[in-house]
C-alpha atoms as a PDB file:
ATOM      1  CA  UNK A   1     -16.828 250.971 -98.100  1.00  0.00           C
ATOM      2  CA  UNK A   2     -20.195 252.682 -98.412  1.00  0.00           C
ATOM      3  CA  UNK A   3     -22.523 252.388-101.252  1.00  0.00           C
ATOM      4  CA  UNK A   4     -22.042 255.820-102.533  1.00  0.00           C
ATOM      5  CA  UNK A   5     -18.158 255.420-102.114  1.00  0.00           C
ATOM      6  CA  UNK A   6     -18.369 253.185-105.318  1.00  0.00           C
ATOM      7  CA  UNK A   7     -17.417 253.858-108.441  1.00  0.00           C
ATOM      8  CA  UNK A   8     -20.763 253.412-110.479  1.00  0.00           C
ATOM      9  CA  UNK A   9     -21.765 254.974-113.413  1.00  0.00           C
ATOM     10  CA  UNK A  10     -25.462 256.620-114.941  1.00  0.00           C
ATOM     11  CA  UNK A  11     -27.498 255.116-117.517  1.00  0.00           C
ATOM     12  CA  UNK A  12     -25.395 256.543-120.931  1.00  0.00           C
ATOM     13  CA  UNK A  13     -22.370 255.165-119.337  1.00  0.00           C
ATOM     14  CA  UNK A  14     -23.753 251.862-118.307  1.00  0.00           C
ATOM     15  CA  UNK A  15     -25.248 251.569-122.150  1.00  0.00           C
ATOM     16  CA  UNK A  16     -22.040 252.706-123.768  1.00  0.00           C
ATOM     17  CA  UNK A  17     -20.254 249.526-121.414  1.00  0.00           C
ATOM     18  CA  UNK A  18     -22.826 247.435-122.587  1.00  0.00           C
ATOM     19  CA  UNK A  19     -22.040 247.880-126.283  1.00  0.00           C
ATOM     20  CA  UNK A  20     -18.167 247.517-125.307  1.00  0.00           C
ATOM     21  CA  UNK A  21     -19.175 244.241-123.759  1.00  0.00           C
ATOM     22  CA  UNK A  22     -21.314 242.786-127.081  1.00  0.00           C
ATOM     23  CA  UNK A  23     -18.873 244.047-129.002  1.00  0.00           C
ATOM     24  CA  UNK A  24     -15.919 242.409-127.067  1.00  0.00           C
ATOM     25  CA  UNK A  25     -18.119 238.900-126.936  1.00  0.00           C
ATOM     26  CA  UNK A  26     -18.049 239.376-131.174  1.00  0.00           C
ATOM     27  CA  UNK A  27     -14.749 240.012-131.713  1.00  0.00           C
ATOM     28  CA  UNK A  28     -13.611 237.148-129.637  1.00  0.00           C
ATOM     29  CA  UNK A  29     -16.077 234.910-131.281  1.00  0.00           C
ATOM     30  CA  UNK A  30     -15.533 236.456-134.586  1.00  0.00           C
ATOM     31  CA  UNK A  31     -11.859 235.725-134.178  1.00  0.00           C
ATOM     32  CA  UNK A  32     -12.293 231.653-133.525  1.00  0.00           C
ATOM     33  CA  UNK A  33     -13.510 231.461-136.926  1.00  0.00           C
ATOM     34  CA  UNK A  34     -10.100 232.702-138.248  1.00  0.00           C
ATOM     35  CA  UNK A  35      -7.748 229.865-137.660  1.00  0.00           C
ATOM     36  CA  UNK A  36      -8.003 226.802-139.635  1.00  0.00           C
ATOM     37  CA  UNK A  37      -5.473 224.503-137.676  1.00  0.00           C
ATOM     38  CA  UNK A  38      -8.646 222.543-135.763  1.00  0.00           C
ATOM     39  CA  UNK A  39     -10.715 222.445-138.972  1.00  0.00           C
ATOM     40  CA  UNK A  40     -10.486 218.785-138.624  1.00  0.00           C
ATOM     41  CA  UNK A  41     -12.188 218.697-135.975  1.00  0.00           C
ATOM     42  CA  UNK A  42     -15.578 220.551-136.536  1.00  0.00           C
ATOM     43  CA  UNK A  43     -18.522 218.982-137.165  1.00  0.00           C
ATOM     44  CA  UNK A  44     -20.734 219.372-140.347  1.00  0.00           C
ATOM     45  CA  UNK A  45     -23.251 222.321-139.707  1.00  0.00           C
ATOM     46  CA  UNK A  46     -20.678 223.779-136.633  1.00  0.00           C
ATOM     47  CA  UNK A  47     -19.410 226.879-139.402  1.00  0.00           C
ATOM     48  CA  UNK A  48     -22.902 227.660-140.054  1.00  0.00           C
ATOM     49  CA  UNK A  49     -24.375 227.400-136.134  1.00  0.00           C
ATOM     50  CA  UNK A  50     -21.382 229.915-135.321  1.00  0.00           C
ATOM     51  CA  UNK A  51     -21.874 232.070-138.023  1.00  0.00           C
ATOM     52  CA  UNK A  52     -25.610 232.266-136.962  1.00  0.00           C
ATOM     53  CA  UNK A  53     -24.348 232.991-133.670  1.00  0.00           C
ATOM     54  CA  UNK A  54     -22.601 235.873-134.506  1.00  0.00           C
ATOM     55  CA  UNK A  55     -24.950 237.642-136.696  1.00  0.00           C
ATOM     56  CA  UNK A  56     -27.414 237.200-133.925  1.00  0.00           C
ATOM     57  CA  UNK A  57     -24.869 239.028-131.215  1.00  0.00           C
ATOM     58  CA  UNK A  58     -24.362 241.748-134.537  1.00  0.00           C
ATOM     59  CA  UNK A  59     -28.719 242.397-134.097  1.00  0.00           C
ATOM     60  CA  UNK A  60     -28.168 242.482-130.643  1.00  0.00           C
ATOM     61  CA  UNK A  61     -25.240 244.939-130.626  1.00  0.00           C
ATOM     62  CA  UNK A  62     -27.292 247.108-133.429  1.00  0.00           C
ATOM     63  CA  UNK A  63     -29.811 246.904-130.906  1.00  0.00           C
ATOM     64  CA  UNK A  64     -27.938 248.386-128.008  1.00  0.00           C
ATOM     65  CA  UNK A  65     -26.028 250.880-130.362  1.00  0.00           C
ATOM     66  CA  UNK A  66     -29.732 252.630-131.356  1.00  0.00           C
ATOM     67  CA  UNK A  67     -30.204 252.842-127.711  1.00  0.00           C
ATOM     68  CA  UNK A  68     -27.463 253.996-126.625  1.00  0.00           C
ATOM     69  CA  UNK A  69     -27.380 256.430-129.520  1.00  0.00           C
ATOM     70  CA  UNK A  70     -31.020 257.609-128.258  1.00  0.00           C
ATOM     71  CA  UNK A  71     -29.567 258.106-124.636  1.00  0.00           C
ATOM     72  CA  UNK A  72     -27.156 260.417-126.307  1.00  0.00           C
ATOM     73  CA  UNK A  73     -29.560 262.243-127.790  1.00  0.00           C
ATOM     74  CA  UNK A  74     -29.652 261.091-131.158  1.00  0.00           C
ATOM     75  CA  UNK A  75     -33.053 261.490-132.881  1.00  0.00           C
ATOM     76  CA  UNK A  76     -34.927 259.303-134.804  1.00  0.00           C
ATOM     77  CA  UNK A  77     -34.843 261.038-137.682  1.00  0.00           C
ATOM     78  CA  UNK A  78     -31.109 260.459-137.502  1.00  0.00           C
ATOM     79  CA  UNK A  79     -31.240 256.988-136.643  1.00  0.00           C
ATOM     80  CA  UNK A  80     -33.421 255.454-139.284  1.00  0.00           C
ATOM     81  CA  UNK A  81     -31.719 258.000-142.030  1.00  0.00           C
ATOM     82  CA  UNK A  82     -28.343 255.984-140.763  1.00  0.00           C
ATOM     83  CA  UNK A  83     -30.558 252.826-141.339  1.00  0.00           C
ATOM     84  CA  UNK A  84     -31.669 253.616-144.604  1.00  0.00           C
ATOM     85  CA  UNK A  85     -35.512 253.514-143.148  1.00  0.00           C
ATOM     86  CA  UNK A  86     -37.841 255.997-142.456  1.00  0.00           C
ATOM     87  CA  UNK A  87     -37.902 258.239-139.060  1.00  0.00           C
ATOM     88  CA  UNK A  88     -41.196 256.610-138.201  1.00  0.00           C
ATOM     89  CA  UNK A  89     -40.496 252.474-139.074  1.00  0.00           C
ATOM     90  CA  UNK A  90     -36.821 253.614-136.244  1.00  0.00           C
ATOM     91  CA  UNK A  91     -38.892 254.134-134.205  1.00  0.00           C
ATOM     92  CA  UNK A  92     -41.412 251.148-134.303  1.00  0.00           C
ATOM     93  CA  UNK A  93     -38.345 248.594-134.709  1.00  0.00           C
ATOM     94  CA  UNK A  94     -36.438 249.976-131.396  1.00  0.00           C
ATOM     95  CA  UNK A  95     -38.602 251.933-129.424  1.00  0.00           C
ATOM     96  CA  UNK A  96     -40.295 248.843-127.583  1.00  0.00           C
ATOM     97  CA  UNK A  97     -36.149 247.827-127.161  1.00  0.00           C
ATOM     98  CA  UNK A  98     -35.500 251.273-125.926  1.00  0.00           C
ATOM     99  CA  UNK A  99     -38.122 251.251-123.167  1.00  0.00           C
ATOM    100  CA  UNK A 100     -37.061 247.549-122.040  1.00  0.00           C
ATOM    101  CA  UNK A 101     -33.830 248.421-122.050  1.00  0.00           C
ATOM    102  CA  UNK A 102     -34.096 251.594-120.000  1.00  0.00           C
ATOM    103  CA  UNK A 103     -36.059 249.590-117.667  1.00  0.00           C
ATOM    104  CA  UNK A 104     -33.599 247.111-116.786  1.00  0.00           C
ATOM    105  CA  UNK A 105     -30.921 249.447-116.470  1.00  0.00           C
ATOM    106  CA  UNK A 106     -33.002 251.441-114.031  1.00  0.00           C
ATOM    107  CA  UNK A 107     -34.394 248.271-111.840  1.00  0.00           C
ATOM    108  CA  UNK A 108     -30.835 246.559-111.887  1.00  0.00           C
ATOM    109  CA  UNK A 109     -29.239 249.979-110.408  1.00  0.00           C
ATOM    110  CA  UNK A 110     -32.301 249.611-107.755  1.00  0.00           C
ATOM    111  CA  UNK A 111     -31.157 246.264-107.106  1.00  0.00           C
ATOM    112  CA  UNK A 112     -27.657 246.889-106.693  1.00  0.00           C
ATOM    113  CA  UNK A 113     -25.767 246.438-109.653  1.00  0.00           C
ATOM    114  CA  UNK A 114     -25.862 242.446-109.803  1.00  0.00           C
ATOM    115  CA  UNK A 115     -23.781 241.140-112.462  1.00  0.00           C
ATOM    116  CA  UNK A 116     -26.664 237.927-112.796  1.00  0.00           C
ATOM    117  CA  UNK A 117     -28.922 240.724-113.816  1.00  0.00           C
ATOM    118  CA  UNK A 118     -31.274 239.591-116.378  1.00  0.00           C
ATOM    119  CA  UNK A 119     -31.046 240.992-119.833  1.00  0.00           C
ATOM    120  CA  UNK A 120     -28.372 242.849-119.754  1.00  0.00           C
ATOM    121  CA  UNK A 121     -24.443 242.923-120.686  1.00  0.00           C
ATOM    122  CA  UNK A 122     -22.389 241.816-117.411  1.00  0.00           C
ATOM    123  CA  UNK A 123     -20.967 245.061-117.851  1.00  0.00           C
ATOM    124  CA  UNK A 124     -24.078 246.995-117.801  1.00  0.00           C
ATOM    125  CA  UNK A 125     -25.401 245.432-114.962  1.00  0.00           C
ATOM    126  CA  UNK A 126     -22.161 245.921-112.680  1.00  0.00           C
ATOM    127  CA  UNK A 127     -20.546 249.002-114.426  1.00  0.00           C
ATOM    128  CA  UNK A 128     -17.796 249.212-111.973  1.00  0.00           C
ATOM    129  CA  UNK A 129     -16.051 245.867-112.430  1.00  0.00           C
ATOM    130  CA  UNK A 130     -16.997 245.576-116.036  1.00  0.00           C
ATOM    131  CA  UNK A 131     -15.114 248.801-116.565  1.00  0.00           C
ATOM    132  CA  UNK A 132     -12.413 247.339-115.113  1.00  0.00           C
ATOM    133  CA  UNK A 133     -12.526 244.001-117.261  1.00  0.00           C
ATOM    134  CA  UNK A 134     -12.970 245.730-120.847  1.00  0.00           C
ATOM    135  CA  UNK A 135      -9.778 247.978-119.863  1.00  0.00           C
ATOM    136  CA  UNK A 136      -8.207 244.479-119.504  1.00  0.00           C
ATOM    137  CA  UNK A 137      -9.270 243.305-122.724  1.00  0.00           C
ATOM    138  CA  UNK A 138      -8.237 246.329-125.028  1.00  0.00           C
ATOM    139  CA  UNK A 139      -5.361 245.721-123.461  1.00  0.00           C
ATOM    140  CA  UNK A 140      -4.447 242.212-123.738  1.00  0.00           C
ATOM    141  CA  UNK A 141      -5.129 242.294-127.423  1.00  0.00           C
ATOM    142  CA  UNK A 142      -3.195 245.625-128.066  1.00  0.00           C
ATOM    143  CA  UNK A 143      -1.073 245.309-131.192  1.00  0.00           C
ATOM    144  CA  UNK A 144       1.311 247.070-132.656  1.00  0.00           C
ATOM    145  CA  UNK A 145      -0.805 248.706-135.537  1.00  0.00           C
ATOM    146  CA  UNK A 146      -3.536 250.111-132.707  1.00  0.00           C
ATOM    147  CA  UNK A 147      -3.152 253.797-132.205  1.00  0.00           C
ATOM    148  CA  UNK A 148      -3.477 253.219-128.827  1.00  0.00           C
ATOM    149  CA  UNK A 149      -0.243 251.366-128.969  1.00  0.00           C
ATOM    150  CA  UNK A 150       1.910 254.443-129.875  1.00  0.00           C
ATOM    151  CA  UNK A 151       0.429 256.483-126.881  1.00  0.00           C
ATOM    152  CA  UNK A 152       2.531 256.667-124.059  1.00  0.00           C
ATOM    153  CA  UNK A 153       2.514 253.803-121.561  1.00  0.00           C
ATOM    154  CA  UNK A 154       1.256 256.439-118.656  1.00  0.00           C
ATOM    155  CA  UNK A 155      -1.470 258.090-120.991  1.00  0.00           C
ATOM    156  CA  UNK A 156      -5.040 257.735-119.021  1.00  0.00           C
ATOM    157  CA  UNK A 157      -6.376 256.659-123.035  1.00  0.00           C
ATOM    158  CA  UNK A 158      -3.881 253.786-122.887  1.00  0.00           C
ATOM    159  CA  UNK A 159      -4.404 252.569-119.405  1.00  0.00           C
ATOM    160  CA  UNK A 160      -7.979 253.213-118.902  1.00  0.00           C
ATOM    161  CA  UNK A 161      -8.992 252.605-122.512  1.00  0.00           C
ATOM    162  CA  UNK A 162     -12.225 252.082-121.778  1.00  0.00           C
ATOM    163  CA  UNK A 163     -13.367 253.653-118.489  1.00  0.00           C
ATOM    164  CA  UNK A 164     -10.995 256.320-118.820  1.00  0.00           C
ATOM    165  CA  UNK A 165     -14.183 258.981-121.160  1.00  0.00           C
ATOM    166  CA  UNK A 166     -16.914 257.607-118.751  1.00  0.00           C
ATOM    167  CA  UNK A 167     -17.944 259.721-115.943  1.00  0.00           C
ATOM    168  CA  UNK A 168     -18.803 258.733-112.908  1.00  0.00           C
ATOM    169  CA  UNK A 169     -22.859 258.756-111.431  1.00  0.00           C
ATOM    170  CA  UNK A 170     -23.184 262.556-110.610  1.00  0.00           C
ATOM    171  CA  UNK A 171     -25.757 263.777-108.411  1.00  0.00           C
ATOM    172  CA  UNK A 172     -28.113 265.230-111.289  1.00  0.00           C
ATOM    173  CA  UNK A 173     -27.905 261.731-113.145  1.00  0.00           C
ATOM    174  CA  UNK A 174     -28.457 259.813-109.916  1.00  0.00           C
ATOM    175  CA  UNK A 175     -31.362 261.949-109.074  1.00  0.00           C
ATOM    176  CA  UNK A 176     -33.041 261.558-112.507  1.00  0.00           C
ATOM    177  CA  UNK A 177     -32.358 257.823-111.835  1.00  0.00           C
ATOM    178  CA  UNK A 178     -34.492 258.209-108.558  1.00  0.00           C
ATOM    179  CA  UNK A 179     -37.025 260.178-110.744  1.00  0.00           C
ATOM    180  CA  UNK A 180     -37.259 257.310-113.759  1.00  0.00           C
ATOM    181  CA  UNK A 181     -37.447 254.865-110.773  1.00  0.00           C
ATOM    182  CA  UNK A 182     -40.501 256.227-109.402  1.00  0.00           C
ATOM    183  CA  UNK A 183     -42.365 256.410-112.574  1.00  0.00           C
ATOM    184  CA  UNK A 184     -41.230 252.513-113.002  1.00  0.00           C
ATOM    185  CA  UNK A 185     -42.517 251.537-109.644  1.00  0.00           C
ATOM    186  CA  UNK A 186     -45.893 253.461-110.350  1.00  0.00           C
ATOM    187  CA  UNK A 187     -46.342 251.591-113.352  1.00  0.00           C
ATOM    188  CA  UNK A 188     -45.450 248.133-111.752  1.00  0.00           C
ATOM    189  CA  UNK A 189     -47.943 249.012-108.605  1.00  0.00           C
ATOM    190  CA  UNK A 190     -50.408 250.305-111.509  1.00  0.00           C
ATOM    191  CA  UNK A 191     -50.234 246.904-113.571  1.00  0.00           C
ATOM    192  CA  UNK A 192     -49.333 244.279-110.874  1.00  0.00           C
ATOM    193  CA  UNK A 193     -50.326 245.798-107.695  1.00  0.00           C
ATOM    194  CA  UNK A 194     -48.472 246.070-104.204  1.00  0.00           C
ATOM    195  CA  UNK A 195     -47.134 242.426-103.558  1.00  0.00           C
ATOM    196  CA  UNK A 196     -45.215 240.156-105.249  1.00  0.00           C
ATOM    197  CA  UNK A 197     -41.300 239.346-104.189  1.00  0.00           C
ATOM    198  CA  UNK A 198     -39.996 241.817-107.017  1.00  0.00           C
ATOM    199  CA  UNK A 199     -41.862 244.740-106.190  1.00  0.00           C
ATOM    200  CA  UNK A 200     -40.740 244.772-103.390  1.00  0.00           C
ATOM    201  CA  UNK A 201     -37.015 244.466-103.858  1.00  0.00           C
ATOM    202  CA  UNK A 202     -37.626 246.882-106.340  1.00  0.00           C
ATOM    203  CA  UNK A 203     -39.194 249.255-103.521  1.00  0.00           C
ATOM    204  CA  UNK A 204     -36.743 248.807-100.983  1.00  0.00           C
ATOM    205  CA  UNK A 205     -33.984 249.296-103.881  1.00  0.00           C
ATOM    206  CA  UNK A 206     -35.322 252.474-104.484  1.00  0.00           C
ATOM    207  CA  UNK A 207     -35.240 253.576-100.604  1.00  0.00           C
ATOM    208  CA  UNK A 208     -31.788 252.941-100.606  1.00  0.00           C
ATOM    209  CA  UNK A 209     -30.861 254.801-103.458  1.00  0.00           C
ATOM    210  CA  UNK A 210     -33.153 257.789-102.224  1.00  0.00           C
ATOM    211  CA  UNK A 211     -31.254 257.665 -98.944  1.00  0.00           C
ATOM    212  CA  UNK A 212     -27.512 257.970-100.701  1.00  0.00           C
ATOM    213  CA  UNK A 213     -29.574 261.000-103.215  1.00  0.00           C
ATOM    214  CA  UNK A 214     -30.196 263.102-100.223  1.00  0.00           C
ATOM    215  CA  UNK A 215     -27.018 262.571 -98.252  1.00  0.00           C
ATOM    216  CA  UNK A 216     -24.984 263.501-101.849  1.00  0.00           C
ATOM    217  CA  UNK A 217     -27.332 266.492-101.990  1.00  0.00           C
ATOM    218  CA  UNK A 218     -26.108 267.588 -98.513  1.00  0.00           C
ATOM    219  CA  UNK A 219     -22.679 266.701 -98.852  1.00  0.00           C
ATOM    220  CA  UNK A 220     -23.272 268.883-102.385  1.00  0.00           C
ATOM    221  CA  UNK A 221     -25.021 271.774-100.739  1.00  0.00           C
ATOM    222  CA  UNK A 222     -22.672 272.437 -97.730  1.00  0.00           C
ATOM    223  CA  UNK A 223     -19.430 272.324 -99.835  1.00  0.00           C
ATOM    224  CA  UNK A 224     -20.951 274.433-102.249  1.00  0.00           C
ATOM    225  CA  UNK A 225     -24.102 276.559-100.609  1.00  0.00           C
ATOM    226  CA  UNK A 226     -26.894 277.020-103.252  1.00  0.00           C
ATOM    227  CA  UNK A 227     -25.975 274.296-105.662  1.00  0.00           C
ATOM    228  CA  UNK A 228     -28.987 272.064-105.445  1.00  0.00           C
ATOM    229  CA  UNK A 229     -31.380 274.389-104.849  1.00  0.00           C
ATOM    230  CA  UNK A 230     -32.950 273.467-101.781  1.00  0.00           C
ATOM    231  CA  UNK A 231     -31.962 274.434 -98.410  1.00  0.00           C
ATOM    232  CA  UNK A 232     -29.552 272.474 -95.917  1.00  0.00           C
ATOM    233  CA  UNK A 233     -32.235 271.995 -93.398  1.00  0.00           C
ATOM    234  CA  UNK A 234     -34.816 270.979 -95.931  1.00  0.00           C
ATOM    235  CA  UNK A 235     -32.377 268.263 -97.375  1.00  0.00           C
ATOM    236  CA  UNK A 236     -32.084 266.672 -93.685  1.00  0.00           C
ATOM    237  CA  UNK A 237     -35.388 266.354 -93.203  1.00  0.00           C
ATOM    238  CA  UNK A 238     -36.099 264.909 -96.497  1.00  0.00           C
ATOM    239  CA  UNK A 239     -33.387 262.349 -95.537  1.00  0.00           C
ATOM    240  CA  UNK A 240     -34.896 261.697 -91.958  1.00  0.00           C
ATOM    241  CA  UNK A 241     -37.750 260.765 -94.308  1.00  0.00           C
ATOM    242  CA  UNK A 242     -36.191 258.522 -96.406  1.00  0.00           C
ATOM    243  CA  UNK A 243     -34.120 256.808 -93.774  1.00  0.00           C
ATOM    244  CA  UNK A 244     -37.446 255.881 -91.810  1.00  0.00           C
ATOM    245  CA  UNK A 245     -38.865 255.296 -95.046  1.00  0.00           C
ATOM    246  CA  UNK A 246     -36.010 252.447 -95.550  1.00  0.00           C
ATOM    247  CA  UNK A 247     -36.177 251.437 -92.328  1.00  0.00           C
ATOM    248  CA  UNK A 248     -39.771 250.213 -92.065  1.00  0.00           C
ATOM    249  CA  UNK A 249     -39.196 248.197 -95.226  1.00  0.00           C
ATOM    250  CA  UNK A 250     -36.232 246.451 -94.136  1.00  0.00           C
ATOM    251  CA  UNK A 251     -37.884 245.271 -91.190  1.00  0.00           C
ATOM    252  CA  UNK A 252     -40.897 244.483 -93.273  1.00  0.00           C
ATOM    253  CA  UNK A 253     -38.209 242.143 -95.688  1.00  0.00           C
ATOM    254  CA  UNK A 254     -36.289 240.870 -92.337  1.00  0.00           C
ATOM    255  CA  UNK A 255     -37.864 236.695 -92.541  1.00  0.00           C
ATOM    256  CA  UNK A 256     -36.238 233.425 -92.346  1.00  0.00           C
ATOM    257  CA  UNK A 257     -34.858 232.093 -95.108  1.00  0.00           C
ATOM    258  CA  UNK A 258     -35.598 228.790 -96.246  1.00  0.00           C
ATOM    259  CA  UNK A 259     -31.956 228.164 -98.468  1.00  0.00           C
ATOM    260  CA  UNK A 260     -29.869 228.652 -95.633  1.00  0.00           C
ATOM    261  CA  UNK A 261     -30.417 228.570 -91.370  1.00  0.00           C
ATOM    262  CA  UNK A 262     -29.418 231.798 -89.524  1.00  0.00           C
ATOM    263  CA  UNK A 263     -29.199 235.551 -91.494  1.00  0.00           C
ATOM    264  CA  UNK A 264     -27.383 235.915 -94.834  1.00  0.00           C
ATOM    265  CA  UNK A 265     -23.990 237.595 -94.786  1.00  0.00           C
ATOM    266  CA  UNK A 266     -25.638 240.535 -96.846  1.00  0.00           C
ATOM    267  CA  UNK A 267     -28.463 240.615 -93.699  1.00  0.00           C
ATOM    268  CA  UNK A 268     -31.183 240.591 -96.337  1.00  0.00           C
ATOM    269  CA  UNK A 269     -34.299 238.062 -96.549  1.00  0.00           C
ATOM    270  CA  UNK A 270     -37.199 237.784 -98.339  1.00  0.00           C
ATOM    271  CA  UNK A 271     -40.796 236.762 -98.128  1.00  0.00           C
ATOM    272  CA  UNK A 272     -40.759 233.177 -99.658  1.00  0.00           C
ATOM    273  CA  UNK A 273     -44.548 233.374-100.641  1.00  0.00           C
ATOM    274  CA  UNK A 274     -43.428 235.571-103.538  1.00  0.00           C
ATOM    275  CA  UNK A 275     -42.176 234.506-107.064  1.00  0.00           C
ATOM    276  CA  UNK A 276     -38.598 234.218-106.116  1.00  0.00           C
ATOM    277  CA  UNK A 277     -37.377 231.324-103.070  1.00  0.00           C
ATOM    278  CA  UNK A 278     -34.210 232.741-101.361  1.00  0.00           C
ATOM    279  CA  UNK A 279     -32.124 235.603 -99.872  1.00  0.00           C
ATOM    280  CA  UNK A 280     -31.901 238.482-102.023  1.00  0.00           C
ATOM    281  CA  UNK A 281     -28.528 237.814-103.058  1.00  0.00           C
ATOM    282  CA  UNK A 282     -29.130 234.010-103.929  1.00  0.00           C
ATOM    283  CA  UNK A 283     -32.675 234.626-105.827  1.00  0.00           C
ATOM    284  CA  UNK A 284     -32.032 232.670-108.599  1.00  0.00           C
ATOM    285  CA  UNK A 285     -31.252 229.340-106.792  1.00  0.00           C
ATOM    286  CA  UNK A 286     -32.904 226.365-105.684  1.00  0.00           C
ATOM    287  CA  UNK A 287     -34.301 226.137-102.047  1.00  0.00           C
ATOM    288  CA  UNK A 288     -32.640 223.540-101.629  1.00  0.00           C
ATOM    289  CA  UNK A 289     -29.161 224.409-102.419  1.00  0.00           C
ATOM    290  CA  UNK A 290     -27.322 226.343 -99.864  1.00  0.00           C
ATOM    291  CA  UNK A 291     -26.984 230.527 -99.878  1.00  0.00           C
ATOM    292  CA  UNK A 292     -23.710 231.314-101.270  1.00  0.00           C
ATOM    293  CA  UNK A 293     -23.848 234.455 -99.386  1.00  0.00           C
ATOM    294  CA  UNK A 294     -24.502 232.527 -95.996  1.00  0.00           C
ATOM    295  CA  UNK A 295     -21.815 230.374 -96.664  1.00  0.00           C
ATOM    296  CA  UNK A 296     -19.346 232.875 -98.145  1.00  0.00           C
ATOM    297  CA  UNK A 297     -19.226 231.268-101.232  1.00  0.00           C
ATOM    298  CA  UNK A 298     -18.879 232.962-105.228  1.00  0.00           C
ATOM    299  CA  UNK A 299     -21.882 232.728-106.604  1.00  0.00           C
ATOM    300  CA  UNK A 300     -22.929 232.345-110.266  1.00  0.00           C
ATOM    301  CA  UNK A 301     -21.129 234.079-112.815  1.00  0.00           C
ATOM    302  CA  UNK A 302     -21.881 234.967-116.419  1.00  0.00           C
ATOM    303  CA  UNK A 303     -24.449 236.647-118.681  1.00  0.00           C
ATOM    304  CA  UNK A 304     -28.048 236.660-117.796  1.00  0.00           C
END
């Protein structure tokens, strides 16, 4: 299956399945604290560390609701009246959040949708299969008193309760993703110049995703003549670009890799000299421990 055969989703979607996914972590820690039966066995202070664990996860999911609210639409105005603050101290508390936020959603789409992504929700950072999960987990904890629970069993809002309302990357959203991506990689060649081992993941990332814009735009424009605006012919060469475009810097990221002998399942290496050791799709390892990929092995799981 192709990249663009995937279900993947644009950045509102991928923030809305982020705040499912803080919200999910809450509730199940939240819920711990209810039963009494192992009180016995918690230590003095425990009560208080996972209370304080909690209300940090709340800040966090306040966090990702103002920015998801933003990606909506939602003005500031709105937001710090909801906050009981001023339009102007909204925007200084979250607008530094916003941007980050926004960033990483934009460079872990470039990277492929890695669930180890840093900084974000598993479910932001690999859409498709944390859609998937938090259907799973509505599910599983369904009661009797949920309105979802008097639905009928083949209603899409029972089965899909989560990923049922999101919509799937369109064209327009995946080419203002290719758009936002550009302006990030400006500023990152602007601030930290042309090397370095991220850049230029980052860089062929957003080859890749430039290729699959331009094929969707033809696919787009020869089912339906005149809906993107620009001319069959004038989409194909744009794509000829951007496939020789992504070919020079594959070859360019084609090296050895020192965490494993021989090419990596996923046929992607990277210069070691950079900030990262490893194959692209074992970054975070040692050296010294083997590729998972190479060795067709899970690799690490979890929140970043």
């Amino acid at each position: 299956m192709s990249d663009t055969d995937q279900i993947t989703y644009g950045r509102r979607e991928r923030l809305r399945l982020a705040l499912a996914d803080q919200a999910a972590d809450i509730a199940d820690s939240a819920r711990g604290m209810v039963t009494t039966y192992a009180d016995g066995y918690v230590n003095a202070g425990e009560f208080v560390e996972m209370a304080c664990r909690i209300a940090a996860d709340a800040r966090e999911l306040l966090s990702l609701a103002v920015v998801y609210e933003r990606r909506r639409g939602t003005s500031w105005e709105v937001v710090g009246e909801t906050l009981g603050i001023s339009r102007q101290a909204a925007h200084e508390r979250y607008a530094s959040i916003e941007k980050q936020v926004d960033t990483d959603v934009t460079e872990c789409w470039l990277l492929g949708d890695d669930p180890r992504f840093p900084g974000l929700p598993e479910a932001a950072s690999d859409p498709g299969a944390g859609a998937v999960r938090l259907d799973r987990w509505v599910s599983d904890r369904m009661v009797s008193t949920d309105p979802l629970a008097h639905k009928d069993p083949a209603d899409p809002a029972r089965t899909h309760p989560v990923s049922g309302q999101l919509a799937p990357l369109s064209t327009l959203e995946h080419s203002s993703l290719v758009t936002a991506a550009a302006v990030l990689l400006s500023e990152r060649r602007r601030r930290y110049g042309l090397g370095g081992t991220r850049t230029r993941e980052l860089e062929l990332g957003f080859a890749r995703r430039k290729v699959q814009l331009y094929e969707r735009m033809i696919a787009d424009e020869t089912g339906e003549p005149g809906r993107s605006g620009t001319p069959v012919d004038d989409l194909r060469a744009l794509l000829t670009g951007a496939r020789a475009r992504l070919a020079e810097l594959t070859q360019a990221a084609v090296v050895s890799c020192v965490c494993a002998p021989g090419r990596c399942s996923r046929g992607e290496f990277r210069d070691h000299q950079g900030d990262s050791p490893g194959c692209m799709a074992c970054a975070d390892l040692d050296p010294e421990q083997p590729c998972y990929a190479a060795v067709d092995q899970p690799g690490p799981g979890g929140k970043g």
